[in-house]
C-alpha atoms as a PDB file:
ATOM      1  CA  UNK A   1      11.380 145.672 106.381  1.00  0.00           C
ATOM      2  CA  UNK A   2       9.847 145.522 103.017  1.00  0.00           C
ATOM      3  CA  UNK A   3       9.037 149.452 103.452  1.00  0.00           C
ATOM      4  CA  UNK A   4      12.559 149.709 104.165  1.00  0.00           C
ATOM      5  CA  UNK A   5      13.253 147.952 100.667  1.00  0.00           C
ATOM      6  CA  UNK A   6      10.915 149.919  98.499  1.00  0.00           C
ATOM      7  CA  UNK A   7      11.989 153.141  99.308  1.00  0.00           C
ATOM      8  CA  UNK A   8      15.432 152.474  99.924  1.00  0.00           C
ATOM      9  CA  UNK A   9      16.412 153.329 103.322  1.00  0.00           C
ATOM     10  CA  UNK A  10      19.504 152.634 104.732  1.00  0.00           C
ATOM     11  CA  UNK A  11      18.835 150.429 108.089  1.00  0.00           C
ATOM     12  CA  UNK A  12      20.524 152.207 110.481  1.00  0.00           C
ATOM     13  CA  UNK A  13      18.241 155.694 109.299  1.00  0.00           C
ATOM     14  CA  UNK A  14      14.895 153.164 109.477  1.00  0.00           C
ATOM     15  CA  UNK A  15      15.905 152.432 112.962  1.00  0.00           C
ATOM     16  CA  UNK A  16      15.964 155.983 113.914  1.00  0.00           C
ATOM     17  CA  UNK A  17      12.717 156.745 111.957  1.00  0.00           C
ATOM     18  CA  UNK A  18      11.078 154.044 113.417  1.00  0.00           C
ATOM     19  CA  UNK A  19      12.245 154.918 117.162  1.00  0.00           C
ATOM     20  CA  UNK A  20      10.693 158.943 116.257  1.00  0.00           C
ATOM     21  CA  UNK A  21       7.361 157.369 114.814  1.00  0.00           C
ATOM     22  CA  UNK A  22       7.225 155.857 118.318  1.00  0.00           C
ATOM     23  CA  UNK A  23       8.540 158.631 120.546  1.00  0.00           C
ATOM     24  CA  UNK A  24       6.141 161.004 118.818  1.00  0.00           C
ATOM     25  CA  UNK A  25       2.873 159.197 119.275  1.00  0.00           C
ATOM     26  CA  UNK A  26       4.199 158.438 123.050  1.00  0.00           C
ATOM     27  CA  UNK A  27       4.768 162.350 123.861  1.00  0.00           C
ATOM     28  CA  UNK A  28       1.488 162.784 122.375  1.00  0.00           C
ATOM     29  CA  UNK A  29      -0.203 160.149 124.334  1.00  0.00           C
ATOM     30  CA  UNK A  30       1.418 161.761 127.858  1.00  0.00           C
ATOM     31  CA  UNK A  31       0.219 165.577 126.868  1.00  0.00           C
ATOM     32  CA  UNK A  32      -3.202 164.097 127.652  1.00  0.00           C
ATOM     33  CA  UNK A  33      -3.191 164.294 131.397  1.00  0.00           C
ATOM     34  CA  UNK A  34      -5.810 161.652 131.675  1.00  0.00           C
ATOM     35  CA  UNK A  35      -4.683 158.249 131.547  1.00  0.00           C
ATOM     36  CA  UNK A  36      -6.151 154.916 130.708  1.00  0.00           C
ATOM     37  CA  UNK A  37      -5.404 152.029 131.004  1.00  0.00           C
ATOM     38  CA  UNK A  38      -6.124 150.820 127.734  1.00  0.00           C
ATOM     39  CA  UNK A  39      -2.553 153.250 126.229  1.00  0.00           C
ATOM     40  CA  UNK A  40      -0.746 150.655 127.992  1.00  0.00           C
ATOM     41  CA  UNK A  41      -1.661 148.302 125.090  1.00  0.00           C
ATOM     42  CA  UNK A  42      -1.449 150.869 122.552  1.00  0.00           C
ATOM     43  CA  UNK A  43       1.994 151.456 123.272  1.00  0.00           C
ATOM     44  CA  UNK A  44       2.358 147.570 122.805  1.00  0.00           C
ATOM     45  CA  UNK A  45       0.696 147.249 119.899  1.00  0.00           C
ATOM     46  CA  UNK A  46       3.015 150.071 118.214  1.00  0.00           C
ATOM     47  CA  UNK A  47       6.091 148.610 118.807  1.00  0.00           C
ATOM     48  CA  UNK A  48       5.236 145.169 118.152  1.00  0.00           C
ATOM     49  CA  UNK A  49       4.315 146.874 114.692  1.00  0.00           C
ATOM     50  CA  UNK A  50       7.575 148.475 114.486  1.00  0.00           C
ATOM     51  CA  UNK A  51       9.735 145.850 115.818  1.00  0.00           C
ATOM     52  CA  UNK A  52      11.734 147.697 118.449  1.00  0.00           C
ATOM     53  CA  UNK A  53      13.897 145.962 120.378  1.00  0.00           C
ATOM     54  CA  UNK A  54      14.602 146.332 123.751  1.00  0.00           C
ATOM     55  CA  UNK A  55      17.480 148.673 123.297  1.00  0.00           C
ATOM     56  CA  UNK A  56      15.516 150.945 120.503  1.00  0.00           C
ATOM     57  CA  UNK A  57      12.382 150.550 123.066  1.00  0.00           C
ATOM     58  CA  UNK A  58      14.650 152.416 125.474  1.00  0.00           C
ATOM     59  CA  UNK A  59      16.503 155.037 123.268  1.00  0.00           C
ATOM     60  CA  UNK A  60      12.739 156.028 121.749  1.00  0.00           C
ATOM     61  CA  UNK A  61      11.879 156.574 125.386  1.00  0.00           C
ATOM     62  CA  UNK A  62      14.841 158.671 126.549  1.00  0.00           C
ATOM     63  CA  UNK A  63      15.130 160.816 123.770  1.00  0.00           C
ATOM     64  CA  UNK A  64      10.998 161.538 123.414  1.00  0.00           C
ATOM     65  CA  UNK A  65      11.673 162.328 127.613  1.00  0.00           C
ATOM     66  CA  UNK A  66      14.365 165.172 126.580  1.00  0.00           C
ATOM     67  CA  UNK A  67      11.663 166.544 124.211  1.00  0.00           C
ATOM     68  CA  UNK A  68       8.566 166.134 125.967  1.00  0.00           C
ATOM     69  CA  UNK A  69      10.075 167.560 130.080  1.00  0.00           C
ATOM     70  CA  UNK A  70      11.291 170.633 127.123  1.00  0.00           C
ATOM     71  CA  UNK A  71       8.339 171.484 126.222  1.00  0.00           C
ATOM     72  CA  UNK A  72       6.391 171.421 129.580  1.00  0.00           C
ATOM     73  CA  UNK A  73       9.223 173.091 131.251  1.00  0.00           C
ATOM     74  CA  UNK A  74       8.826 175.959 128.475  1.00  0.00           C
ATOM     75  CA  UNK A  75       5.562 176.841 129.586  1.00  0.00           C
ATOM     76  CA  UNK A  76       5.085 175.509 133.479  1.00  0.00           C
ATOM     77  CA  UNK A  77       7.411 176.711 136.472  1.00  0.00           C
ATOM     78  CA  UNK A  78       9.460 174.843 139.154  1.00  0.00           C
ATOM     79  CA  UNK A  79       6.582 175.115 141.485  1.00  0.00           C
ATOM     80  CA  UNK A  80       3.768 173.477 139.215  1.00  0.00           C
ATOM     81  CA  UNK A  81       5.875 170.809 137.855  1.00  0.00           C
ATOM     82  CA  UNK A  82       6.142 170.205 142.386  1.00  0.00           C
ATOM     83  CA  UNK A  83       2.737 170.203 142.156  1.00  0.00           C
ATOM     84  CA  UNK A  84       0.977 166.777 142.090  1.00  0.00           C
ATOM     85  CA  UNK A  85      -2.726 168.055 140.911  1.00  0.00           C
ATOM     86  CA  UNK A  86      -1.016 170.138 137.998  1.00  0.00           C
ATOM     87  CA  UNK A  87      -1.948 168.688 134.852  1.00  0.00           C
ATOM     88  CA  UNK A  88       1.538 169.531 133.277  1.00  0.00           C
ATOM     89  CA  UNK A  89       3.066 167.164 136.478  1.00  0.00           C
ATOM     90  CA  UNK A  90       0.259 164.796 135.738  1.00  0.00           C
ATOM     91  CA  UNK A  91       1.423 164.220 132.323  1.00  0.00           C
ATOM     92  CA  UNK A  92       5.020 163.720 133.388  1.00  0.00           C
ATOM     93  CA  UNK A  93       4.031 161.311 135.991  1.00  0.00           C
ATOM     94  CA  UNK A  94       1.884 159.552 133.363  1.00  0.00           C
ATOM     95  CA  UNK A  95       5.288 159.324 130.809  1.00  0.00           C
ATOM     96  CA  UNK A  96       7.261 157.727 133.828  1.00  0.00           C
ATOM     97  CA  UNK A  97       4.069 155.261 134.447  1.00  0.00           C
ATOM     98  CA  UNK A  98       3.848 154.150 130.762  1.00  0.00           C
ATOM     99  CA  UNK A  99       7.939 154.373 130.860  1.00  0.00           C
ATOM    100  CA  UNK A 100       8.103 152.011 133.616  1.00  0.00           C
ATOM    101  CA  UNK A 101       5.270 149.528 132.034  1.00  0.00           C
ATOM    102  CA  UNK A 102       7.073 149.486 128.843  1.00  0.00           C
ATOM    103  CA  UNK A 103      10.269 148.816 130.045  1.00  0.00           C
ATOM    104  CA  UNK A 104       8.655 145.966 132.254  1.00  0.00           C
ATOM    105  CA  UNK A 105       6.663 143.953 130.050  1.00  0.00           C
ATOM    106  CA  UNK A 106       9.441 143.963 127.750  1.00  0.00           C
ATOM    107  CA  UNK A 107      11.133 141.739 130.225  1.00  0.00           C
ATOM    108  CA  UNK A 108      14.273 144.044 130.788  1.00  0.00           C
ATOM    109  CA  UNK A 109      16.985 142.667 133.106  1.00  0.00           C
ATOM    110  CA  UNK A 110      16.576 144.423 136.536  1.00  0.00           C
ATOM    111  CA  UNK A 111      20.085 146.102 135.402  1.00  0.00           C
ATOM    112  CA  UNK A 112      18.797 147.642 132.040  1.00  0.00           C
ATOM    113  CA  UNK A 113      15.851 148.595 133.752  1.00  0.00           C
ATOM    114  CA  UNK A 114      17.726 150.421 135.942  1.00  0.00           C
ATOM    115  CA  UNK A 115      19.897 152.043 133.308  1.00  0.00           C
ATOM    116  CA  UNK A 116      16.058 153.162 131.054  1.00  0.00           C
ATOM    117  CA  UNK A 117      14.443 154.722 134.097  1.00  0.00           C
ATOM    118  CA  UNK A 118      17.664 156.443 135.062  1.00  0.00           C
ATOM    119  CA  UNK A 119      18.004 158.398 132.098  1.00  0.00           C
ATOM    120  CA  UNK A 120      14.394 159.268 131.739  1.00  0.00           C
ATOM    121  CA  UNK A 121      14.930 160.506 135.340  1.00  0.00           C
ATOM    122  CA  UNK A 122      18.152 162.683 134.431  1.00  0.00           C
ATOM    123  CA  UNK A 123      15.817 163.976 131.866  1.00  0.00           C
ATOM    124  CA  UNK A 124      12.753 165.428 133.699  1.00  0.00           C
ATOM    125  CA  UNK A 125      15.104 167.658 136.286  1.00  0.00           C
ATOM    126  CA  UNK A 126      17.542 164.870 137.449  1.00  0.00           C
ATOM    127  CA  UNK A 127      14.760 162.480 139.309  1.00  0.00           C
ATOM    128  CA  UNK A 128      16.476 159.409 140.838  1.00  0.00           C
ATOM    129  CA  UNK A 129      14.847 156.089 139.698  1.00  0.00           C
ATOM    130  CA  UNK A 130      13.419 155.874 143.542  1.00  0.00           C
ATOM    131  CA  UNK A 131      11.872 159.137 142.641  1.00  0.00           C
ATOM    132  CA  UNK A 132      10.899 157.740 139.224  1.00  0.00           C
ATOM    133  CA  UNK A 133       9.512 154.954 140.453  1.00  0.00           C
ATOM    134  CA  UNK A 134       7.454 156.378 143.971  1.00  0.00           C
ATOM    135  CA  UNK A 135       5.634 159.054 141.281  1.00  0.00           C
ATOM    136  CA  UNK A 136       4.632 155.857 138.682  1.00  0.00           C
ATOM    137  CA  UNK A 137       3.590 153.847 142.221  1.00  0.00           C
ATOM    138  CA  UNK A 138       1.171 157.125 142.849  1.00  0.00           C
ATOM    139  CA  UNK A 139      -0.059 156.973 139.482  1.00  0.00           C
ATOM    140  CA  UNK A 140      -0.744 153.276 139.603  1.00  0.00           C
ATOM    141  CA  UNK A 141      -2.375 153.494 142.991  1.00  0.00           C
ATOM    142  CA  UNK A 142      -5.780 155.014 142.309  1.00  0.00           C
ATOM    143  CA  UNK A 143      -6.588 152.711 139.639  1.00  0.00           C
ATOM    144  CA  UNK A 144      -6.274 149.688 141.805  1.00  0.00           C
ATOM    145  CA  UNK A 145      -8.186 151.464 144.263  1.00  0.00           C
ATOM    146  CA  UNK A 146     -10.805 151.914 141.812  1.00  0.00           C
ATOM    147  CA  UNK A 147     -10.456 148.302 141.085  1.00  0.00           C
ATOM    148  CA  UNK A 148     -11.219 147.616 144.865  1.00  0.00           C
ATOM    149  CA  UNK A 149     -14.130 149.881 145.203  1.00  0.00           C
ATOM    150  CA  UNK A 150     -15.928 147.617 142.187  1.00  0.00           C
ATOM    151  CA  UNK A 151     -15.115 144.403 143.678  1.00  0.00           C
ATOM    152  CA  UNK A 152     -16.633 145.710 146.947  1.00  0.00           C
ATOM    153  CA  UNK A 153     -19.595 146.757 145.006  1.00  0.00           C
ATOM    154  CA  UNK A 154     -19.663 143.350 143.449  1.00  0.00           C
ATOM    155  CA  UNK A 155     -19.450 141.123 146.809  1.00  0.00           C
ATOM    156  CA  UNK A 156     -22.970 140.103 146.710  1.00  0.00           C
ATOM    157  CA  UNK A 157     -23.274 138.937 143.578  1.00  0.00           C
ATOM    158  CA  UNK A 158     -20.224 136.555 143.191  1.00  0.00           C
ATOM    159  CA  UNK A 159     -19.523 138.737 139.985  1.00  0.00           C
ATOM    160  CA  UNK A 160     -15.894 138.805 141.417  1.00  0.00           C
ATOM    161  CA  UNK A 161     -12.979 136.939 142.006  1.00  0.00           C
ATOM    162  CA  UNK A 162      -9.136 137.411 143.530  1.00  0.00           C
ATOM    163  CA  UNK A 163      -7.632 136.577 140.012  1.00  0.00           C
ATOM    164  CA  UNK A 164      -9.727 139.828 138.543  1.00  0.00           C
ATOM    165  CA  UNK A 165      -7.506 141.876 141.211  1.00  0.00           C
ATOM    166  CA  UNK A 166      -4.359 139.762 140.554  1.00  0.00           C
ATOM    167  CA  UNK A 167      -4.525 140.867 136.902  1.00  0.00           C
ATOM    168  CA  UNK A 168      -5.431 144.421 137.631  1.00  0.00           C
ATOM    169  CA  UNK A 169      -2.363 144.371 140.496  1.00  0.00           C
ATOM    170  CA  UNK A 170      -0.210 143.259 137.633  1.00  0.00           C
ATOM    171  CA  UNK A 171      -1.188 145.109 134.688  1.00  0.00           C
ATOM    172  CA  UNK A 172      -0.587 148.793 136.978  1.00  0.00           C
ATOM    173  CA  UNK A 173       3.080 146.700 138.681  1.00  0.00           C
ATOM    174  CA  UNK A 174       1.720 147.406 141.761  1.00  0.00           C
ATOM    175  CA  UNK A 175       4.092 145.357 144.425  1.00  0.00           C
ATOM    176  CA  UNK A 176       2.342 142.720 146.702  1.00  0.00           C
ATOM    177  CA  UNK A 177       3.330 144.724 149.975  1.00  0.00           C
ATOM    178  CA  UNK A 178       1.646 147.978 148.133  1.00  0.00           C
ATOM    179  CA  UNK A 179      -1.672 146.149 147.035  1.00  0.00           C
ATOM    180  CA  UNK A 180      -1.805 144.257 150.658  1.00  0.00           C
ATOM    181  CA  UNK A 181      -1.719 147.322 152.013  1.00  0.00           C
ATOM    182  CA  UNK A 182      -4.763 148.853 150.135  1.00  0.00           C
ATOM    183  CA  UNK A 183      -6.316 145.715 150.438  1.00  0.00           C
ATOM    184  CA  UNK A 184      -6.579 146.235 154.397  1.00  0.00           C
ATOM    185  CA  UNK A 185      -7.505 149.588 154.066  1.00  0.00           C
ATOM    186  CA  UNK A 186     -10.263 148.658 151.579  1.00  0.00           C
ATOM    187  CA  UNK A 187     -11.332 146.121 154.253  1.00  0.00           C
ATOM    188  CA  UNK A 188     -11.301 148.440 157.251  1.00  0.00           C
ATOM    189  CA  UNK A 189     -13.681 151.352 155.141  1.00  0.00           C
ATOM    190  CA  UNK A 190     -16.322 147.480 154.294  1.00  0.00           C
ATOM    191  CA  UNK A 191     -16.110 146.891 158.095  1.00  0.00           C
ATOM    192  CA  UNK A 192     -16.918 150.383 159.134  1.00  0.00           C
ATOM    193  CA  UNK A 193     -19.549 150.633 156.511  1.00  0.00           C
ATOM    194  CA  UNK A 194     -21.130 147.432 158.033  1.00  0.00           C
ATOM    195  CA  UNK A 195     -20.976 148.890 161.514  1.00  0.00           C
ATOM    196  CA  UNK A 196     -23.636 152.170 160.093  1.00  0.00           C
ATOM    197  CA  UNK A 197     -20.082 154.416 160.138  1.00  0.00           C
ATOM    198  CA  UNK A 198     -18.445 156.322 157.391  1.00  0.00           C
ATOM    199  CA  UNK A 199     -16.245 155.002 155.231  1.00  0.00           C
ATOM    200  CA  UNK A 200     -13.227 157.018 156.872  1.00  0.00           C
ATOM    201  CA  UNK A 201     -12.490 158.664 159.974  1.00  0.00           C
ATOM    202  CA  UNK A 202     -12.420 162.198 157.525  1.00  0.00           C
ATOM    203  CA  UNK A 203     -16.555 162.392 156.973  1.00  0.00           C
ATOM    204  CA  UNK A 204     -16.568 161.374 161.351  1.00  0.00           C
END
């Protein structure tokens, strides 16, 4: 605000600058295929800095989507952008994952939500939000997984706990019936590890 004041801007144009400061660094932060989970707070930390509200929070991420699927779709086909190892389909799937945290831990209403995810899915090729939100569920899964495999490696030594996996679960919105689910296949590669078998019925 006092930025705002010095250089006389007009609050309506600040809002829009502010929105493009934030839908810039977010397109760049998607190019990178690889994602961490540490962007998550990143992302945060920028637009607690810039004071977004929900409703800017949402038009910075709809109108950066228009851009950023542009620009991909410039240079990759139909048939990479179908193809889940292509790093140009990883970094869309990794804007919808960040999308779908952001909007989240803002506390959106389940409607508004809704409405954000839905436009950001009419921008990358007309995705429905159920497509929207299976691709951010496959981004989110390996990363519990990984979180799984270390508390495995960690039963021995008591250096783990359930609320380590309970904040992981959270912090990547996996749903209880998802995590459960990995949970018991997690447990079924321990058991057949304990029985001098490999971890899956693949390396039989």
């Amino acid at each position: 605000e006092r930025l705002r004041e010095d250089y006389g801007v007009e609050e309506v144009d600040f809002v829009d600058m502010k929105t493009e400061v934030y839908g810039v660094y977010l397109q760049g932060m998607a190019k990178n295929p690889l994602l961490k989970t540490s962007e998550m707070k990143e992302l945060t930390n920028l637009r607690n800095a810039l004071r977004l509200t929900n409703q800017q929070l949402g038009q910075a991420h709809a109108e950066a989507a228009v851009k950023f699927f542009r620009d991909i779709s410039r240079f990759a086909s139909k048939e990479e952008l179908a193809d889940e190892d292509h790093p140009d389909r990883i970094s869309l799937d990794k804007y919808l994952f960040l999308s779908e945290r952001a909007f989240r831990q803002g506390g959106e209403t389940e409607e508004a939500f809704t409405f954000e995810m839905s436009r950001i899915g009419k921008a990358f090729d007309g995705l429905t939000k159920e497509q929207c939100l299976e691709r951010v569920e496959n981004t989110a899964k390996p990363f519990y997984e990984r979180a799984l495999n270390s508390a495995r490696s960690k039963l021995d030594s008591g250096a783990v706990n359930p609320e380590m996996l309970s904040r992981a679960k959270a912090t990547l919105g996996l749903s209880d019936e998802v995590a459960h689910q990995m949970h018991i296949e997690e447990f079924a590669k321990e058991v057949r590890v304990q029985l001098g078998m490999p971890e899956t019925d693949d390396e039989d």
